[in-house]
Protein backbone atom coordinates (compact mmCIF):
# COMPACT_ATOMS: atom_id res chain seq x y z
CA UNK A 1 212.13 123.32 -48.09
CA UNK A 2 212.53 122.56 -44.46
CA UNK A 3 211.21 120.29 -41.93
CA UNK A 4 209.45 121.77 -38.84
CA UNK A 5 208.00 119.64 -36.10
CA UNK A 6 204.56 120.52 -34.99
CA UNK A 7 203.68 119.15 -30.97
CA UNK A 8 199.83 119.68 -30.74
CA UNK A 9 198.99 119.42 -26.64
CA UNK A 10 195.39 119.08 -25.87
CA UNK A 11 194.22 121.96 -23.59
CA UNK A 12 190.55 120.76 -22.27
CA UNK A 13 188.96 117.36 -22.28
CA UNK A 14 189.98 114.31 -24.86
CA UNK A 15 186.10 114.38 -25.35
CA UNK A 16 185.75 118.00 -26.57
CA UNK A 17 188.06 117.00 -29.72
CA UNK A 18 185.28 114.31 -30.93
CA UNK A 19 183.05 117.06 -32.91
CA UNK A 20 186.38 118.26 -35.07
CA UNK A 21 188.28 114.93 -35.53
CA UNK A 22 186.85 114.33 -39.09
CA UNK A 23 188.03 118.06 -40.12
CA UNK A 24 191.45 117.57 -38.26
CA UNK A 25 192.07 114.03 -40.07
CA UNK A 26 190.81 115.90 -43.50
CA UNK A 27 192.87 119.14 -43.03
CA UNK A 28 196.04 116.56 -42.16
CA UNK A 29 195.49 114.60 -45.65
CA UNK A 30 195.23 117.44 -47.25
CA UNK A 31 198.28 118.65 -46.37
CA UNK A 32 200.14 115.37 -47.12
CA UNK A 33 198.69 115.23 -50.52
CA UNK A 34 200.04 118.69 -51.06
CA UNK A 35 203.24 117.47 -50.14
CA UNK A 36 203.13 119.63 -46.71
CA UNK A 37 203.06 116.61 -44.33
CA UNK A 38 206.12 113.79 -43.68
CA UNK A 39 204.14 111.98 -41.16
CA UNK A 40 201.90 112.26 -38.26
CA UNK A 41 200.32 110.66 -35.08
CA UNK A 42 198.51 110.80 -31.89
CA UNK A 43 200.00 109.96 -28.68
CA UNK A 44 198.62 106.76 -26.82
CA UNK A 45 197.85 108.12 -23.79
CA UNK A 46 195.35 110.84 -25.37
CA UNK A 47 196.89 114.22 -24.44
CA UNK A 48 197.68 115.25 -27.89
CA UNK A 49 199.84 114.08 -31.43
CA UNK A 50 202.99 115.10 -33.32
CA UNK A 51 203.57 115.46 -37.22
CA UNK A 52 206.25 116.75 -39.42
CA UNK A 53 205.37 119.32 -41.81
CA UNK A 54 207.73 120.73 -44.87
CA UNK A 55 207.82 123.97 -45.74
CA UNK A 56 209.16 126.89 -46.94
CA UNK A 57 209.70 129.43 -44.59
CA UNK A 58 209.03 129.39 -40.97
CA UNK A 59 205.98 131.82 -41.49
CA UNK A 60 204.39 129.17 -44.00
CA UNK A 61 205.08 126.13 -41.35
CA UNK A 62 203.51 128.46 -38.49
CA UNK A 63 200.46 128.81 -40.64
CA UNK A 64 200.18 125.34 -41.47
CA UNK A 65 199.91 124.37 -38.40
CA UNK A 66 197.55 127.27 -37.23
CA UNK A 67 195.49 125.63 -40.10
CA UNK A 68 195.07 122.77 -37.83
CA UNK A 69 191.37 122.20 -36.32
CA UNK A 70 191.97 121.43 -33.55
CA UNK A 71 193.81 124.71 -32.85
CA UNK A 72 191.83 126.74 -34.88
CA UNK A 73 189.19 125.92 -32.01
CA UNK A 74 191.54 126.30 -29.14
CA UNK A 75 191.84 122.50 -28.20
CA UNK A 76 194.80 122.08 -28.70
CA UNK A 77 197.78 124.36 -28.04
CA UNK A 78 201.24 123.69 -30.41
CA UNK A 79 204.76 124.10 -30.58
CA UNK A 80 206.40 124.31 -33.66
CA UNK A 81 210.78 123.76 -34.17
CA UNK A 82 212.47 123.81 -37.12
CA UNK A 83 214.19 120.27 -37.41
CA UNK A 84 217.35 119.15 -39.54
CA UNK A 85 217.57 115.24 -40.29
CA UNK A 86 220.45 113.63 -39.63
CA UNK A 87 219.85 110.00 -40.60
């Protein structure tokens, strides 16, 4: 299993997020109780969040974070890098 870092930037208006926040906290604890999420947050000043998902394969992180809400309904755009921890 590897760790991929997901960058989620919003796209249109903080506001537009409010109807799918509930789904995109649910989809995000569902992940970590499948053992697919390491940790996530937002960033303070609004424009978007980070989290580190495990996976696989980079096909199975790419869908994971498809997955997402929020970029399911073109909110949010993402960038997704395989990661190797150091310390």
């Amino acid at each position: 299993m590897s760790e991929y870092i997901v960058t989620s930037n919003l796209i249109g208006s903080y506001e537009s997020l409010a109807p799918y926040r509930e789904d995109h906290l649910n989809y995000l604890t569902r992940l970590k109780n499948s053992g697919n999420l390491q940790m996530g947050g937002r960033f303070t000043d609004g424009k978007g969040g980070l989290y580190i998902i495990i996976a696989s394969s980079d096909e199975e992180a790419e869908a994971l974070a498809k997955g997402d809400p929020y970029h399911v309904n073109n909110l949010r755009e993402f960038t997704i890098r395989q990661w190797e921890r150091k310390i």
